[in-house]
Protein backbone atom coordinates (compact mmCIF):
# COMPACT_ATOMS: atom_id res chain seq x y z
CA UNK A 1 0.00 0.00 0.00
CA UNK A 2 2.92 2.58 0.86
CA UNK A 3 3.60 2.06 -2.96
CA UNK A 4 0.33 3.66 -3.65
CA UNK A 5 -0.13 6.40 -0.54
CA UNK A 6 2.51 8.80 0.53
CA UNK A 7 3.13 8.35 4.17
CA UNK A 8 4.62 11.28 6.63
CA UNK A 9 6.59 8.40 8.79
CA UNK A 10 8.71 5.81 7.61
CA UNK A 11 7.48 1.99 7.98
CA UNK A 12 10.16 0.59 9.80
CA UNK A 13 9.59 -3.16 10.70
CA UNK A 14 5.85 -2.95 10.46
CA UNK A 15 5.01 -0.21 13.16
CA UNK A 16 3.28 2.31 11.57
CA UNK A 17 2.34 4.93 13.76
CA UNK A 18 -1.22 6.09 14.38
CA UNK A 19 -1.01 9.15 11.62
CA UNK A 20 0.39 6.50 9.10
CA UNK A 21 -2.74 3.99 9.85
CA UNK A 22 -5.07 6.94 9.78
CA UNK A 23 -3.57 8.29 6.25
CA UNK A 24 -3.77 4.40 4.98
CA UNK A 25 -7.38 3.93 5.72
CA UNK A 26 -8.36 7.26 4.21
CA UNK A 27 -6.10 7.31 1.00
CA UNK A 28 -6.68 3.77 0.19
CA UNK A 29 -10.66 4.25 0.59
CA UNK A 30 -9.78 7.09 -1.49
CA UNK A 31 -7.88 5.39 -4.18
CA UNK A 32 -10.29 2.40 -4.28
CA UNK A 33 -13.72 4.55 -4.99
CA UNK A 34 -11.81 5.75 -8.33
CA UNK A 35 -11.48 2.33 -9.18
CA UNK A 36 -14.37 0.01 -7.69
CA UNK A 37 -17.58 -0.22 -9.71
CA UNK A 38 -19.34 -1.69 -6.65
CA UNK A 39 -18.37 -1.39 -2.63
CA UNK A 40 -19.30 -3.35 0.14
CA UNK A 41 -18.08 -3.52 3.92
CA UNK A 42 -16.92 -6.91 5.26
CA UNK A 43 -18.62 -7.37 8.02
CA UNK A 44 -21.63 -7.52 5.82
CA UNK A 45 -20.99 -10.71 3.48
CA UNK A 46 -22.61 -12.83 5.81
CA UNK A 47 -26.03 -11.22 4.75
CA UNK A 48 -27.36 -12.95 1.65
CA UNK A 49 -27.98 -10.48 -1.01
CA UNK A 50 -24.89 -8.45 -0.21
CA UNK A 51 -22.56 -11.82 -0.53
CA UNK A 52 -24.99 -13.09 -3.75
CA UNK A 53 -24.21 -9.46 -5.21
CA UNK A 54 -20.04 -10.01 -4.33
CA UNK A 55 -19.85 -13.28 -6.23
CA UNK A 56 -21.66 -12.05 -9.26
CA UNK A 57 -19.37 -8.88 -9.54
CA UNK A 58 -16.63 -11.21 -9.13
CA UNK A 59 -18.44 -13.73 -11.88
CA UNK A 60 -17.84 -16.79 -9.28
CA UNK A 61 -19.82 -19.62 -7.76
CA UNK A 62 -22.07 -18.61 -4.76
CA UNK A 63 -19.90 -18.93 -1.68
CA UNK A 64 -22.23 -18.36 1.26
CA UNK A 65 -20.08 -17.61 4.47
CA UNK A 66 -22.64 -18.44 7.22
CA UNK A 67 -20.62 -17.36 10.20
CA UNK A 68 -18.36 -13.83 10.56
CA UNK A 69 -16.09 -13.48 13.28
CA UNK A 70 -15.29 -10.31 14.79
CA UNK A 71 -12.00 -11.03 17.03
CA UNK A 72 -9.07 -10.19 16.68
CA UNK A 73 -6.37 -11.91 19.02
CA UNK A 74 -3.71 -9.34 18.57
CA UNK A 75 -3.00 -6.92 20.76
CA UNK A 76 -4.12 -2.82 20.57
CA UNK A 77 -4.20 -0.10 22.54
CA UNK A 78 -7.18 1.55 23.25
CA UNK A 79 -7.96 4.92 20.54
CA UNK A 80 -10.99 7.09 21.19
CA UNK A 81 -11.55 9.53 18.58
CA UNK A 82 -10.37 12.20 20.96
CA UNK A 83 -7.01 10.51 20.71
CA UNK A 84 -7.14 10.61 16.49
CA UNK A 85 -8.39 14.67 16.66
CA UNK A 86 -5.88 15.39 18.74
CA UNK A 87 -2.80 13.90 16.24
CA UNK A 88 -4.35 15.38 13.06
CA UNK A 89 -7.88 17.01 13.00
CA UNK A 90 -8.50 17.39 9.23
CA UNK A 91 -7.69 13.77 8.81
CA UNK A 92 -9.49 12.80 11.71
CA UNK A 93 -12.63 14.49 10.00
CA UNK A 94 -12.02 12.83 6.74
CA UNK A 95 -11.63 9.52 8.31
CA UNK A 96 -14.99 10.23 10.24
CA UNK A 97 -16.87 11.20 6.88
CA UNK A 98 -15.50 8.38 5.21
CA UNK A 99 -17.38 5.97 7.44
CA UNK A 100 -20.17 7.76 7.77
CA UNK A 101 -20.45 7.25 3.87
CA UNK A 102 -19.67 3.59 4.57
CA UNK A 103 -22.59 2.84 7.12
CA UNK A 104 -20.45 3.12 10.47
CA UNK A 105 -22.53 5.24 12.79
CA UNK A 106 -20.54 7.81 15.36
């Protein structure tokens, strides 16, 4: 992806810092739209006409995933959205429009 999105800190062995994951999310979303002819959001392919509508964009059998989980086992630290306005504000706004746009409610 850092091919594709300029980044402000260099990726040094896999740590990006919070600014670089923010700009990542946002550009890529970005760079994707221009691109996709069709969107979707992950967490949603479990639901039947939105994972019918995936395999016919991608001209593919009907693979019906009846179970999404929503774990992850590495570690995080916690991030309010306080915590993203404070290291960049405009980006933080984007980021919030963004997934608005996408569904994800504040």
């Amino acid at each position: 992806m850092a091919q594709f999105i300029d980044l402000p800190d260099p990726i040094v062995n896999k740590n990006n810092t919070i600014l670089n994951c923010m700009i990542t999310w946002l550009k890529w979303n970005e760079l994707i739209e221009e691109k996709a002819s069709w969107r979707y959001r992950i967490e949603d392919l479990t639901i039947p006409v939105v994972n019918k509508k995936l395999c016919e964009e991608l001209e593919i059998p009907r693979a019906e995933i009846k179970d999404f989980k929503h774990t992850n086992a590495r570690q995080h630290i916690e991030l309010r959205w306080q915590d993203v306005l404070e290291i960049n504000p405009k980006i933080a706004y984007d980021i919030r429009v963004k997934a608005e746009e996408y569904g994800y409610e504040r």
